[in-house]
C-alpha atoms as a PDB file:
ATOM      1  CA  UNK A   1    -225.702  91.261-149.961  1.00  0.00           C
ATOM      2  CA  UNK A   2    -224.601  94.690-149.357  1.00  0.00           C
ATOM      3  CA  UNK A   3    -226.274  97.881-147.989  1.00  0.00           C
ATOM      4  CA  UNK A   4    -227.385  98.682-151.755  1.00  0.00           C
ATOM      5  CA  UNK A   5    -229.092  95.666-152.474  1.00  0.00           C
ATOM      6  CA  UNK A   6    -230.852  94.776-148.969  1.00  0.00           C
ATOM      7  CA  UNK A   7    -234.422  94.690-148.815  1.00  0.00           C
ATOM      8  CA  UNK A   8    -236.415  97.961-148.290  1.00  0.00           C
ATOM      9  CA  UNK A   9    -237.797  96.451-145.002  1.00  0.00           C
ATOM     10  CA  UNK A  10    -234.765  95.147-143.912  1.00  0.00           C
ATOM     11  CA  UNK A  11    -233.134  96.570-140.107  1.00  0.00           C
ATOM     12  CA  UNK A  12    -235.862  99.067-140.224  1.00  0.00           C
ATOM     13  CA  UNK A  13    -235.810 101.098-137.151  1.00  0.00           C
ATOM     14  CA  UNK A  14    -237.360 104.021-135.663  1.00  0.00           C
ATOM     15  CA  UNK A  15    -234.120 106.327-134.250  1.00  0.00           C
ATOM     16  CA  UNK A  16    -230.342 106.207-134.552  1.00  0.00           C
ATOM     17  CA  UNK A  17    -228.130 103.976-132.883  1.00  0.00           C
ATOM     18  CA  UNK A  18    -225.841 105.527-130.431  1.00  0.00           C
ATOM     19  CA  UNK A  19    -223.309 104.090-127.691  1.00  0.00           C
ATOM     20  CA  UNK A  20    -222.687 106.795-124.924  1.00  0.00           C
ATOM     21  CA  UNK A  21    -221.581 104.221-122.511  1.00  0.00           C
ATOM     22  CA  UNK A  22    -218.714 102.841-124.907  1.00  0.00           C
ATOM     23  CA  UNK A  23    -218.486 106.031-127.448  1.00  0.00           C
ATOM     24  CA  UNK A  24    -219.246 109.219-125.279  1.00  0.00           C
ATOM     25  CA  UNK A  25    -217.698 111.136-127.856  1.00  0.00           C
ATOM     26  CA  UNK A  26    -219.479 109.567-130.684  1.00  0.00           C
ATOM     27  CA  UNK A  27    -218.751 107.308-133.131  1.00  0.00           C
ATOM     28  CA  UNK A  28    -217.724 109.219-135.786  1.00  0.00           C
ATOM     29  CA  UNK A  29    -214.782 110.793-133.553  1.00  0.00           C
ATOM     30  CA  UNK A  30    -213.819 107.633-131.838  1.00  0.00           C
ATOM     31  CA  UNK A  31    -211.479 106.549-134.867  1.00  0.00           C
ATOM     32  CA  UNK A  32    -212.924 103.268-134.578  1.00  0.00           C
ATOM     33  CA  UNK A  33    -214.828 103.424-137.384  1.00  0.00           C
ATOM     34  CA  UNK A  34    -214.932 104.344-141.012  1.00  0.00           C
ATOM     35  CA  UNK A  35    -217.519 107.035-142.246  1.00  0.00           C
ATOM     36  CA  UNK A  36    -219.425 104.264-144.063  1.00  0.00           C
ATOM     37  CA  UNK A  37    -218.955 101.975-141.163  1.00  0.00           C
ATOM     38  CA  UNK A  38    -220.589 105.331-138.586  1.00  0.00           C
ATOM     39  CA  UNK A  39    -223.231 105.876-141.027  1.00  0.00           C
ATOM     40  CA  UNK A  40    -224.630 102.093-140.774  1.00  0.00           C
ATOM     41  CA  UNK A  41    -224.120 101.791-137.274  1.00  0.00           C
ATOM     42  CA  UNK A  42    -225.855 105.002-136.774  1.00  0.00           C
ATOM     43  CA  UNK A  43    -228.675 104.088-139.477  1.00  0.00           C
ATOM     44  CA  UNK A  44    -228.828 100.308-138.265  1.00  0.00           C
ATOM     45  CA  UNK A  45    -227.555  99.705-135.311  1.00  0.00           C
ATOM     46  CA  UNK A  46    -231.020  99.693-133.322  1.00  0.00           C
ATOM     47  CA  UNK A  47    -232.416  96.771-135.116  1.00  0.00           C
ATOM     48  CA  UNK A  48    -229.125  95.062-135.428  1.00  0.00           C
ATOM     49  CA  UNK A  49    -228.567  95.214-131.581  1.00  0.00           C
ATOM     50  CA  UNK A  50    -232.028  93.784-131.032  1.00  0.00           C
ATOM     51  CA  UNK A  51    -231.790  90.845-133.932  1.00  0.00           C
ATOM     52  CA  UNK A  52    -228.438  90.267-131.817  1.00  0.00           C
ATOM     53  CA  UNK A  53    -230.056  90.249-128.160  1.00  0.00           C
ATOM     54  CA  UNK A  54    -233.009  87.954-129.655  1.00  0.00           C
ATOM     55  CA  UNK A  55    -235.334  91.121-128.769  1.00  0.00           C
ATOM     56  CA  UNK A  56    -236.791  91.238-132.273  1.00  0.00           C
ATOM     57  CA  UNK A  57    -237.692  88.501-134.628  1.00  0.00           C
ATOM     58  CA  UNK A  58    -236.072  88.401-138.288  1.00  0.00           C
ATOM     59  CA  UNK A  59    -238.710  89.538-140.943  1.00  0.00           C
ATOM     60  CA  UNK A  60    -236.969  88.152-144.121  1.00  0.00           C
ATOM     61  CA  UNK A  61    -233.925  86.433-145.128  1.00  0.00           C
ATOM     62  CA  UNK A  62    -231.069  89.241-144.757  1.00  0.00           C
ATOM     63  CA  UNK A  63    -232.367  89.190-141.175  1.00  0.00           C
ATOM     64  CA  UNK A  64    -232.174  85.475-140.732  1.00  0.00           C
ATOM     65  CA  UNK A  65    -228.913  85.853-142.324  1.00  0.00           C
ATOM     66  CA  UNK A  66    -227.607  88.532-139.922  1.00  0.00           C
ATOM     67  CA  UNK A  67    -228.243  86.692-136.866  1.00  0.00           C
ATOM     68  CA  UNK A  68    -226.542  83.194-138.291  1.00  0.00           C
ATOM     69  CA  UNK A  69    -222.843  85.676-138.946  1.00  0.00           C
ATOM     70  CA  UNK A  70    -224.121  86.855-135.077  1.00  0.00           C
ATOM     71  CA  UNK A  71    -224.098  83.347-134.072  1.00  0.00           C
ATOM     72  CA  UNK A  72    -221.549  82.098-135.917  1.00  0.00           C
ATOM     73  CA  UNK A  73    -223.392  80.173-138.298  1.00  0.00           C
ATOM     74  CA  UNK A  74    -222.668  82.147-140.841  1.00  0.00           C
ATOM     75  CA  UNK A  75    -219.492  84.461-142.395  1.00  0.00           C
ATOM     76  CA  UNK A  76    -219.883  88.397-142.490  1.00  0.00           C
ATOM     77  CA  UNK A  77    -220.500  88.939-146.298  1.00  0.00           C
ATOM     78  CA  UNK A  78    -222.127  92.359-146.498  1.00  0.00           C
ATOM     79  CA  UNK A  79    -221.089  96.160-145.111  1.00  0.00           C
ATOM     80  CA  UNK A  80    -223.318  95.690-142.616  1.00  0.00           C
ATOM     81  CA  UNK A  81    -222.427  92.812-140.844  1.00  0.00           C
ATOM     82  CA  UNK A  82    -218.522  93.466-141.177  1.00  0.00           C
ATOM     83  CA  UNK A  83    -219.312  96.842-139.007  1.00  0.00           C
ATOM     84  CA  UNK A  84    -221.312  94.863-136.839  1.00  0.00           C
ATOM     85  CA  UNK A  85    -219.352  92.715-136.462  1.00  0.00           C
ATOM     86  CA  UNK A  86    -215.974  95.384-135.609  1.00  0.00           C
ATOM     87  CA  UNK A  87    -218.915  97.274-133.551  1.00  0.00           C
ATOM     88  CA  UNK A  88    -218.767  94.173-131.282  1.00  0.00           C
ATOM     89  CA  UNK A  89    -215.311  93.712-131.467  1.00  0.00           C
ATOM     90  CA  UNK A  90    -214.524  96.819-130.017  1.00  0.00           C
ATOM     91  CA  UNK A  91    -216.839  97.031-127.524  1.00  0.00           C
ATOM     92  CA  UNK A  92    -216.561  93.463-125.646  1.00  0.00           C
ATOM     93  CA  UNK A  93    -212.693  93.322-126.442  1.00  0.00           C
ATOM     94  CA  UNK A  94    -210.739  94.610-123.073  1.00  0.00           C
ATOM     95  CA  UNK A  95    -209.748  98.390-123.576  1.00  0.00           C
ATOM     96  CA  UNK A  96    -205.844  98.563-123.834  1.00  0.00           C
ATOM     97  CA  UNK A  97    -203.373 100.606-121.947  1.00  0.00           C
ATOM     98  CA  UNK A  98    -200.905 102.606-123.509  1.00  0.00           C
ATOM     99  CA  UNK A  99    -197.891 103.580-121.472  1.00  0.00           C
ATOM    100  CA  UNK A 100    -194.223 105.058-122.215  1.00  0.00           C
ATOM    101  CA  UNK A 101    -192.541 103.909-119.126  1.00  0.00           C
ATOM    102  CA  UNK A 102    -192.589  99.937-119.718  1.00  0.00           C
ATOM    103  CA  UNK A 103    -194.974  97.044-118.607  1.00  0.00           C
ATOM    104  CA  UNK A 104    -194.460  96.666-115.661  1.00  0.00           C
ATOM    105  CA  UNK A 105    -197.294  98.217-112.910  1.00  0.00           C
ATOM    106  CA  UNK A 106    -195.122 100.105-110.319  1.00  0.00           C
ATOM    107  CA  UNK A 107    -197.036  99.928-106.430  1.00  0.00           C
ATOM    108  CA  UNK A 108    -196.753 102.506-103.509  1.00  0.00           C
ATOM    109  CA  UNK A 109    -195.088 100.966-100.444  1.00  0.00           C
ATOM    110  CA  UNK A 110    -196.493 102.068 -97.117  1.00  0.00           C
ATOM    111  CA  UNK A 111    -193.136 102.136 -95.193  1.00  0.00           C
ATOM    112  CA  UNK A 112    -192.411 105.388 -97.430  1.00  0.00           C
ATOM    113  CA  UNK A 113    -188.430 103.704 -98.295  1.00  0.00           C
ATOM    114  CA  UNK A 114    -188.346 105.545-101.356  1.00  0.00           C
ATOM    115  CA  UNK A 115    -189.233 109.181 -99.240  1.00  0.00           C
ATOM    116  CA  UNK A 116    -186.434 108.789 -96.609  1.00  0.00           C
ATOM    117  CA  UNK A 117    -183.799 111.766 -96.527  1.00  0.00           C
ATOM    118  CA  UNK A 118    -180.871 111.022 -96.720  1.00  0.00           C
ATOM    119  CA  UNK A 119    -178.208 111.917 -93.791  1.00  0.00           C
ATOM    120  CA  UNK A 120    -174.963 114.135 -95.855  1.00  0.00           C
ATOM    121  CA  UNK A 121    -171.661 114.789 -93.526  1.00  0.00           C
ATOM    122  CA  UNK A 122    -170.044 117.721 -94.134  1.00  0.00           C
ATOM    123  CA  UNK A 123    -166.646 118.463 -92.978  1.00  0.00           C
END
């Protein structure tokens, strides 16, 4: 199964899918996603989210089969459960930190050590 050969009724839904909590931006700028992998979200993603959540009941078998890969039952065969799939991915995975300076976390004292002048004789 891909998206050309799904049923006509399948993931039908009403308005586009959009994350503003996770993707303010949008999707498509994220660089999360593929064009192909946007346009199925954006197309599907309403009644894939609620097939997920259990808030809709599957109508035929691609359904079915979409929420056994949610599950687990099941491996991600067609476009749109791979972007799913990645959709989900990114958005329960912990966001990761980039930094230049190292690992480590450095912490503010509050007996200001590192601020102290320093006393210089001069002669």
């Amino acid at each position: 199964m891909n998206t050309t050969n799904i049923s006509k009724d399948s993931f039908k839904a009403n308005r586009k899918f959009y994350d503003d909590r996770n993707y303010p931006r949008g999707l498509s700028r994220s660089g999360d996603f593929t064009l192909s992998e946007v346009q199925i979200l954006e197309t599907y993603g309403i009644a894939l989210q609620e097939l997920a959540n259990d808030k809709r009941s599957p109508i035929n078998e691609d359904e079915q089969r979409f929420i056994n890969v949610c599950k687990g039952v099941a491996s991600p065969e067609s476009k749109i459960e791979k972007a799913w799939l990645k959709y989900q991915n990114k958005v329960l995975s912990p966001k990761q930190f980039h930094t230049l300076f190292g690992r480590t976390k450095v912490e503010a004292n509050d007996d200001d050590t590192a601020t102290e002048s320093l006393d210089i004789e001069t002669d």
